[in-house]
Protein backbone atom coordinates (compact mmCIF):
# COMPACT_ATOMS: atom_id res chain seq x y z
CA UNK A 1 -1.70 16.72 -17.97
CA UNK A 2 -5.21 17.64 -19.03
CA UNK A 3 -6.75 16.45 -16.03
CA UNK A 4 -4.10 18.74 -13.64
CA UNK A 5 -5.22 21.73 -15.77
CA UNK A 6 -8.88 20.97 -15.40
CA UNK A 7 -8.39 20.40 -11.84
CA UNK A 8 -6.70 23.67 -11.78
CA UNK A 9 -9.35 25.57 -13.54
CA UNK A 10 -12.24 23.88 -11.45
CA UNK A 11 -10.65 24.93 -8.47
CA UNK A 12 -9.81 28.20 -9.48
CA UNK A 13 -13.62 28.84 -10.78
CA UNK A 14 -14.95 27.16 -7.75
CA UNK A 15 -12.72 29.58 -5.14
CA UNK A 16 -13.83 32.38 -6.95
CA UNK A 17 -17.30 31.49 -6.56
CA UNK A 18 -17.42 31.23 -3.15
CA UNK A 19 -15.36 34.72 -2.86
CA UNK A 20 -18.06 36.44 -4.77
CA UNK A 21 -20.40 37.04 -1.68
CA UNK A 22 -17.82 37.98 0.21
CA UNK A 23 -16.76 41.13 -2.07
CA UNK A 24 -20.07 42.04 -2.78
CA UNK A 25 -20.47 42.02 1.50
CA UNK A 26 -17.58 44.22 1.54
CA UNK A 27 -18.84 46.86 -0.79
CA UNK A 28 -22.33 46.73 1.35
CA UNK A 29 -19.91 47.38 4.23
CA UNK A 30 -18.44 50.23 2.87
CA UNK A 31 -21.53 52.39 1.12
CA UNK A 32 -23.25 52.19 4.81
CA UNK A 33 -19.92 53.70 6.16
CA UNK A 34 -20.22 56.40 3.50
CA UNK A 35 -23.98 57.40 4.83
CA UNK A 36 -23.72 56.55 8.23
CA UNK A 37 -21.25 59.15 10.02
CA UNK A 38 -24.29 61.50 10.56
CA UNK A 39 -26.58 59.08 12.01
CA UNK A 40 -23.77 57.78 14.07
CA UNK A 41 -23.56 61.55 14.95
CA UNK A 42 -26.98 61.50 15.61
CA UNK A 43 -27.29 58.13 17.94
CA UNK A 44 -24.45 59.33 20.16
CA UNK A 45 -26.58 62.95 20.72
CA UNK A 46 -29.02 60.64 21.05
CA UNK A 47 -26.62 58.48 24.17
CA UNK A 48 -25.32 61.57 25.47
CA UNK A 49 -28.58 63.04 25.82
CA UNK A 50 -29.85 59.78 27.38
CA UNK A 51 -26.59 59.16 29.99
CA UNK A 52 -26.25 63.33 30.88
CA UNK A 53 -30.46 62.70 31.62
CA UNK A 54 -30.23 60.08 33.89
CA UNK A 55 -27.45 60.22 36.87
CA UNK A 56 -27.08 57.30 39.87
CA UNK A 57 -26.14 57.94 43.46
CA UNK A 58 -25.55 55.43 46.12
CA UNK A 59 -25.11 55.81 49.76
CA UNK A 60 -26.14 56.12 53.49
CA UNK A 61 -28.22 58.74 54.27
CA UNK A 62 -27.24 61.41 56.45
CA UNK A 63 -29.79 63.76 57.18
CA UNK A 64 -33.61 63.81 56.01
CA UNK A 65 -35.80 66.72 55.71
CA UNK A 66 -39.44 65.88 55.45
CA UNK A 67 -40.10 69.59 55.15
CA UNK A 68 -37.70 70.61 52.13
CA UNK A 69 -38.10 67.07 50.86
CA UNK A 70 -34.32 66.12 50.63
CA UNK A 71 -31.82 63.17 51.66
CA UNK A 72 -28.26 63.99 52.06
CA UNK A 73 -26.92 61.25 51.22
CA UNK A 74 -23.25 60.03 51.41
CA UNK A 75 -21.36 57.67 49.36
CA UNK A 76 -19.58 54.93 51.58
CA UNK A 77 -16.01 54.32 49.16
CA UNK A 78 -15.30 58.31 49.05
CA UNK A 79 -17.00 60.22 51.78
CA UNK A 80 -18.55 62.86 49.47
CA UNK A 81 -22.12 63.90 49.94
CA UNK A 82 -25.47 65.45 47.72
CA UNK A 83 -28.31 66.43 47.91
CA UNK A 84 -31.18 64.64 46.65
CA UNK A 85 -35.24 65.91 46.49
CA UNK A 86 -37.84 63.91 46.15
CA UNK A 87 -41.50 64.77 45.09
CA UNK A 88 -44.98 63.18 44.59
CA UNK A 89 -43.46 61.79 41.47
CA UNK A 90 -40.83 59.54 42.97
CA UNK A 91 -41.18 55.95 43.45
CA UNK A 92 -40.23 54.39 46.57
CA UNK A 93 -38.97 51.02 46.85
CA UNK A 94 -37.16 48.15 49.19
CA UNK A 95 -35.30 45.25 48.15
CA UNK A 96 -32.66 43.04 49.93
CA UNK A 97 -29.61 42.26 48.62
CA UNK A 98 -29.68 40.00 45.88
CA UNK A 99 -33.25 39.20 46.16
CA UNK A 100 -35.54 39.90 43.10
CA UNK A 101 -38.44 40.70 45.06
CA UNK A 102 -39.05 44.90 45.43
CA UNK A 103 -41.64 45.81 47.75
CA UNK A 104 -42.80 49.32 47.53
CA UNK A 105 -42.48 51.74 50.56
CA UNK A 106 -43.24 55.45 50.82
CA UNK A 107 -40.64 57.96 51.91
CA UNK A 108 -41.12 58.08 55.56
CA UNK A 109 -39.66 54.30 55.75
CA UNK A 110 -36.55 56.05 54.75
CA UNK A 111 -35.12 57.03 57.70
CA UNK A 112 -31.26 58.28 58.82
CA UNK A 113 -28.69 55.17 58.20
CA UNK A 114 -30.37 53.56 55.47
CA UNK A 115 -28.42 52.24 52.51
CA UNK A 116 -29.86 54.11 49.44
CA UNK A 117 -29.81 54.03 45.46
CA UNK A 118 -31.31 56.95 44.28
CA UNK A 119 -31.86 57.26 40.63
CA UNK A 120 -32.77 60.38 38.60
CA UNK A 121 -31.65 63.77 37.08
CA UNK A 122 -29.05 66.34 38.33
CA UNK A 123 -30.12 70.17 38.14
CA UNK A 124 -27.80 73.49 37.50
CA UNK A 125 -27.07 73.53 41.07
CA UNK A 126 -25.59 69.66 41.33
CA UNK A 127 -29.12 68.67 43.34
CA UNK A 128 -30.45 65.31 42.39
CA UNK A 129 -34.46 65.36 41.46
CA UNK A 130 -34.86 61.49 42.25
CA UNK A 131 -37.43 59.63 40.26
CA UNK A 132 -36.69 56.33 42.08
CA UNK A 133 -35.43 55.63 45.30
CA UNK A 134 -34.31 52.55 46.27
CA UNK A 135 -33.87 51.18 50.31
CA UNK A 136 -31.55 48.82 50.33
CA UNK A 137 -32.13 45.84 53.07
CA UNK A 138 -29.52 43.67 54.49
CA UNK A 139 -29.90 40.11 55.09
């Protein structure tokens, strides 16, 4: 009978020491909660900022305006179009599909027809000021 009841108590002590990080974990848990709602505020001004910043458009280009500096470009699964301007500061690049290796071009390789990605930042007026466009090459 002894031994059952110091089995018991071993068991009982030894369960309750391995709990002990666990609670103390779960208070951790729970004071970071309690400070973190404005820096979680804070990060996701942070992501909106970041995602409202930088906008993605993907098509085949339509028209081209070496004066004005613009592509129309139009999206191939929904037909809709915008414009995008390019300046001095935009990168040019090529890359076939699925291949790692980018070349870069300069704009007048871009020419009506091309597949483009155009990466960069949407103004007032729904115009896209591209900081990197991308030619897309088939295989």
């Amino acid at each position: 009978m002894e031994k059952k009841i110091l089995t018991l108590l071993f068991t009982l002590v030894f369960a309750f020491s391995l709990s002990m990080p666990l609670f103390a974990q779960e208070g951790t848990k729970k004071e970071e909660a309690k400070e973190t709602p404005a820096q979680e505020k804070a990060e996701k001004a942070e992501k909106g900022q970041k995602a409202a910043k930088q906008a993605r458009w993907e098509g085949i280009v339509t028209r081209s305006n070496k004066d004005k500096s613009t592509l129309t470009v139009r999206q191939r699964s929904t037909g809709a179009e915008k414009t995008v301007q390019y300046d001095s500061s935009t990168k040019w690049t090529s890359q076939e599909h699925h291949s790692k290796k980018v070349n870069d071009i300069d704009a007048s390789q871009v020419k009506d027809g091309d597949r483009v990605i155009c990466i960069g930042t949407y103004d007032k007026d729904g115009v896209l000021h591209a900081t990197l466009i991308s030619k897309r090459l088939t295989n």
